[in-house]
C-alpha atoms as a PDB file:
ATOM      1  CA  UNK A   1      72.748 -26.054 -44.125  1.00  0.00           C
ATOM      2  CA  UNK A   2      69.947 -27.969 -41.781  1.00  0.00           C
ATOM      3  CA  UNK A   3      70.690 -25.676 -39.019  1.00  0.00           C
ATOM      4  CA  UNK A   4      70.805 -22.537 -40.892  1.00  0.00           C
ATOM      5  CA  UNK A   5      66.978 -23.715 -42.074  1.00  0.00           C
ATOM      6  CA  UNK A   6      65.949 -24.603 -38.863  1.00  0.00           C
ATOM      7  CA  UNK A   7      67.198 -21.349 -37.300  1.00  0.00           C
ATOM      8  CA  UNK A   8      64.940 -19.826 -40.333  1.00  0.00           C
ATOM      9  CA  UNK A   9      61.682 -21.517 -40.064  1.00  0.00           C
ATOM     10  CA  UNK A  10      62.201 -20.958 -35.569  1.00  0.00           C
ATOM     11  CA  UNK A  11      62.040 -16.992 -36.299  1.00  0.00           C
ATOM     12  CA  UNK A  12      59.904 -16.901 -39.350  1.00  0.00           C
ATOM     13  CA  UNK A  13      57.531 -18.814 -36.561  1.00  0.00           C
ATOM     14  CA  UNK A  14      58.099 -16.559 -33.947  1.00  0.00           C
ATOM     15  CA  UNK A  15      57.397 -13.447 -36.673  1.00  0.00           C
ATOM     16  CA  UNK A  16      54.103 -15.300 -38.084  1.00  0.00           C
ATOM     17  CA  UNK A  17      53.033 -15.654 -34.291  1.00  0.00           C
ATOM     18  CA  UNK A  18      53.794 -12.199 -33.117  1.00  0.00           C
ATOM     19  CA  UNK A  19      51.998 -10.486 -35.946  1.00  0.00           C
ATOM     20  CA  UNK A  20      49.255 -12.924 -35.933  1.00  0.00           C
ATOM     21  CA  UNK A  21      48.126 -10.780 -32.764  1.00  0.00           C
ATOM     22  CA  UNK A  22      48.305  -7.723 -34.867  1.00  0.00           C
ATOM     23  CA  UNK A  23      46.824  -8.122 -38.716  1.00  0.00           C
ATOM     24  CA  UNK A  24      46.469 -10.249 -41.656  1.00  0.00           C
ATOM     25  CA  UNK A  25      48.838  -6.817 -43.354  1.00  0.00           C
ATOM     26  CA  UNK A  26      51.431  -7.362 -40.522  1.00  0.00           C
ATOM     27  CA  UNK A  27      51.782 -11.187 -40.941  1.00  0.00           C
ATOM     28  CA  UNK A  28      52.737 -10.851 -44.486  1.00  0.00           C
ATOM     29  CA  UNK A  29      54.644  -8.056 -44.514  1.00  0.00           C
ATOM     30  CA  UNK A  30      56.939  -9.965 -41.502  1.00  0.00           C
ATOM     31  CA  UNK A  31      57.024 -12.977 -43.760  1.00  0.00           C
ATOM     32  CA  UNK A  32      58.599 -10.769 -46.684  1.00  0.00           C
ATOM     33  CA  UNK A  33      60.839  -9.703 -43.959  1.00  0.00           C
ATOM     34  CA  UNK A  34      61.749 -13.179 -42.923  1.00  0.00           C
ATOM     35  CA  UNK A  35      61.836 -14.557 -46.408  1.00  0.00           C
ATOM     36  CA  UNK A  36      64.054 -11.307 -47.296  1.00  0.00           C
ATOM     37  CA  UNK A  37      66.598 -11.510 -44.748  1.00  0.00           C
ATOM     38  CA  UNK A  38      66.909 -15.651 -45.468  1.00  0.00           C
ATOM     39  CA  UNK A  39      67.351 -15.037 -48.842  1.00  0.00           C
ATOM     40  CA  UNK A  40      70.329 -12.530 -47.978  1.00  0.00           C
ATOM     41  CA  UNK A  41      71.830 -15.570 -45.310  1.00  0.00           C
ATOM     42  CA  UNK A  42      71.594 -18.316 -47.745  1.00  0.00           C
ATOM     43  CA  UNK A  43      73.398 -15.865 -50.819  1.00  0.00           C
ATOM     44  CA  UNK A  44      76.187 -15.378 -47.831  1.00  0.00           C
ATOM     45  CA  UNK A  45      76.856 -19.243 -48.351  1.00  0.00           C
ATOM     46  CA  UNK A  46      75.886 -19.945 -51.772  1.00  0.00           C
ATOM     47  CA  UNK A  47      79.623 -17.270 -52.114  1.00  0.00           C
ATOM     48  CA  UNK A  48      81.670 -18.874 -49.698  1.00  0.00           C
ATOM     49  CA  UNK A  49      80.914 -22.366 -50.859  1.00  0.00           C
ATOM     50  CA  UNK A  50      80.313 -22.293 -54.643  1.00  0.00           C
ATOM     51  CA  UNK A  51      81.070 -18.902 -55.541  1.00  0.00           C
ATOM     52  CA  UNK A  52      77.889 -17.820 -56.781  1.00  0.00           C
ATOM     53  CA  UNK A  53      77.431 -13.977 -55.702  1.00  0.00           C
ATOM     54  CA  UNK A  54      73.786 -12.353 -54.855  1.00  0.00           C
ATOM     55  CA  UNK A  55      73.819 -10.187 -57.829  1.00  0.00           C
ATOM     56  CA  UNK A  56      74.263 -13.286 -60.211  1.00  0.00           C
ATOM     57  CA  UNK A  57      71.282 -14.431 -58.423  1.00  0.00           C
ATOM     58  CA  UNK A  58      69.371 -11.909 -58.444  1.00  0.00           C
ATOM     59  CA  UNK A  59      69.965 -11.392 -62.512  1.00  0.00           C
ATOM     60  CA  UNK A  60      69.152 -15.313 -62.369  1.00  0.00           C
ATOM     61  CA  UNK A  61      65.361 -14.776 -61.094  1.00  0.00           C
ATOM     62  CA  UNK A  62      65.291 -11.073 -62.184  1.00  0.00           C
ATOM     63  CA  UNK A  63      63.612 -12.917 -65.634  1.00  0.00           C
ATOM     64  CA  UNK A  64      61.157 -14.322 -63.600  1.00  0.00           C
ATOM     65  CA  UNK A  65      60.341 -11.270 -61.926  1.00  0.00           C
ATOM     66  CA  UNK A  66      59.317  -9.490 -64.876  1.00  0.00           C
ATOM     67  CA  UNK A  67      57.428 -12.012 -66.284  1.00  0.00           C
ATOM     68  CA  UNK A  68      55.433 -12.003 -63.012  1.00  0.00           C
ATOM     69  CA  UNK A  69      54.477  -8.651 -62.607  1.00  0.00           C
ATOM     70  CA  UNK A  70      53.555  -8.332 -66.027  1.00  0.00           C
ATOM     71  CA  UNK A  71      51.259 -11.644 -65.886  1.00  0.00           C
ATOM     72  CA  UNK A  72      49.518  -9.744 -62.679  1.00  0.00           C
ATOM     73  CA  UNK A  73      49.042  -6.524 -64.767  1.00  0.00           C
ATOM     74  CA  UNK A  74      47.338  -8.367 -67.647  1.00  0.00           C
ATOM     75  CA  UNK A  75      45.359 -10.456 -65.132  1.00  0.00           C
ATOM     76  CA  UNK A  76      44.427  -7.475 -63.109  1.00  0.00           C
ATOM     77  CA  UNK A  77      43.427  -5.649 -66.719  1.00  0.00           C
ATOM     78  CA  UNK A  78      41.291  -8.721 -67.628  1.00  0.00           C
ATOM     79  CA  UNK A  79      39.666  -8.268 -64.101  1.00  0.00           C
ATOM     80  CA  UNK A  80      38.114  -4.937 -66.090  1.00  0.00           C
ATOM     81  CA  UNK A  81      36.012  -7.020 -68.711  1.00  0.00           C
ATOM     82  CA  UNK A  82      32.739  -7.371 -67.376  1.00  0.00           C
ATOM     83  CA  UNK A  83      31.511 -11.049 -68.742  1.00  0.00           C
ATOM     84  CA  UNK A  84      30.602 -12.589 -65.479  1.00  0.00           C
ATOM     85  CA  UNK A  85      32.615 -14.035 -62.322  1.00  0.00           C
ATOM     86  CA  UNK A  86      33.304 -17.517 -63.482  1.00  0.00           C
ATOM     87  CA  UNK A  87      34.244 -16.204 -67.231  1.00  0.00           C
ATOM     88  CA  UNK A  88      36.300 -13.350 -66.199  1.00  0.00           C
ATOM     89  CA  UNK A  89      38.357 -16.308 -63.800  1.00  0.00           C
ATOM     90  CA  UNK A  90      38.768 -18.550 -66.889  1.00  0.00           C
ATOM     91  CA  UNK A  91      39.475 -16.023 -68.774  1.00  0.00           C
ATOM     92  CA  UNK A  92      42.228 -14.587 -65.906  1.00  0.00           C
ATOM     93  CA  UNK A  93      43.638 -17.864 -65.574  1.00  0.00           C
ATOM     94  CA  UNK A  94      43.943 -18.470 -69.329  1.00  0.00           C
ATOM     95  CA  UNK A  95      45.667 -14.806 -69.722  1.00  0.00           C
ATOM     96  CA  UNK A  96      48.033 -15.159 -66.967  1.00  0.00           C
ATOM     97  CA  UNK A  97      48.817 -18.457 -68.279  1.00  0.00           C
ATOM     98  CA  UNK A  98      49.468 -17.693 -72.286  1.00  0.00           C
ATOM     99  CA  UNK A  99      51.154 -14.034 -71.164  1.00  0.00           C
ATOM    100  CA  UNK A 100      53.840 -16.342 -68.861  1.00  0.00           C
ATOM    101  CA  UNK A 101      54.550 -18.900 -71.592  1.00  0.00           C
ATOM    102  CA  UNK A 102      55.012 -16.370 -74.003  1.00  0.00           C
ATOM    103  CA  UNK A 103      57.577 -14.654 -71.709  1.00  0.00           C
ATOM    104  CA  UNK A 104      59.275 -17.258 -71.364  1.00  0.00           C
ATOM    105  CA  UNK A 105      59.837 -18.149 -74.598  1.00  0.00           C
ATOM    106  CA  UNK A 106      60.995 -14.993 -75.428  1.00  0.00           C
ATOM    107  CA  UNK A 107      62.791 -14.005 -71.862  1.00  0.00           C
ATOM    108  CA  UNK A 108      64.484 -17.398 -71.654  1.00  0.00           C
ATOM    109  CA  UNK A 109      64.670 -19.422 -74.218  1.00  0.00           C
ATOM    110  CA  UNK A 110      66.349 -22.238 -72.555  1.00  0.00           C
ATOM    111  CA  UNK A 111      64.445 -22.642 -69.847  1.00  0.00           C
ATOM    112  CA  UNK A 112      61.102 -22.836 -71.898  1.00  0.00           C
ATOM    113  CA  UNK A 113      63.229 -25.305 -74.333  1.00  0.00           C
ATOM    114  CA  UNK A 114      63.869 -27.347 -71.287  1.00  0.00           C
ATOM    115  CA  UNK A 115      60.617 -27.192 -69.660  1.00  0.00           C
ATOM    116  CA  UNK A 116      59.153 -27.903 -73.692  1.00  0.00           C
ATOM    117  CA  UNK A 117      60.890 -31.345 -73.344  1.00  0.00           C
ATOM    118  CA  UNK A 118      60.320 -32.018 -69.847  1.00  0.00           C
ATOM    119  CA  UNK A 119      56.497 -32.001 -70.396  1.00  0.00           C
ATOM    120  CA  UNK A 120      56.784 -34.004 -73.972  1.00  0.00           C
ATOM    121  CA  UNK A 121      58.985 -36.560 -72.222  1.00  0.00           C
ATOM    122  CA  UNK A 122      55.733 -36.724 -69.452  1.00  0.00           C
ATOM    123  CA  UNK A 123      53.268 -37.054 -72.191  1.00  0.00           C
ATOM    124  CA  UNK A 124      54.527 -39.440 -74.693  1.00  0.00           C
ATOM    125  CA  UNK A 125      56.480 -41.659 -71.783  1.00  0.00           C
ATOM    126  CA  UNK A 126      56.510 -45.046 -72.926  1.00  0.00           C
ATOM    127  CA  UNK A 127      54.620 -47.675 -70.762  1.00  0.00           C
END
């Protein structure tokens, strides 16, 4: 586990300095790289020590996926309203906001339950 991480973050450094010489574009795209082929390494173990394959993981963030790229689409179509910077960045923030809330009460229902109590249990904690 602490080994496999280190050996991660050692080449995801080496990557980030490498393409640092090269472009903002390269860095990023070598970090998706990096990030790519750790994710692949670490679903290797999460099989062979708790038997929990890479497609149920990917169905298991696929949710949050979709409710990503369709909070950037409505963000990016929000960009389109011409009401001024600072309004159309409220108003982005408050779209991306309500469109991912709304997903996820109707994408997953239990994890919006969950979260739901999580945050009342913050709120009305007794002192």
């Amino acid at each position: 586990g602490l080994k496999l991480e280190l050996i991660c973050k050692i080449y995801g450094l080496v990557v980030l300095y490498i393409t640092s010489k090269i472009s903002v574009l390269a860095m990023a795209i070598g970090l998706l790289a990096c990030d790519f082929v750790d994710q692949i390494v670490s679903s290797f173990y999460c099989n062979k020590f708790i038997n929990y394959t890479y497609l149920e993981q990917i169905r298991d963030v696929l949710v949050y996926i979709i409710l990503g790229v369709t909070m950037y689409f409505a963000v990016i179509f929000v960009e389109n309203v011409q009401v001024g910077l600072i309004f159309t960045l409220i108003l982005q923030i408050l779209t991306g906001v309500i469109v991912y809330i709304v997903g996820i009460f109707i994408l997953k229902k239990e994890s919006a339950e969950y979260a739901l109590n999580f945050i009342k249990a913050l709120l009305f904690k007794r002192k």
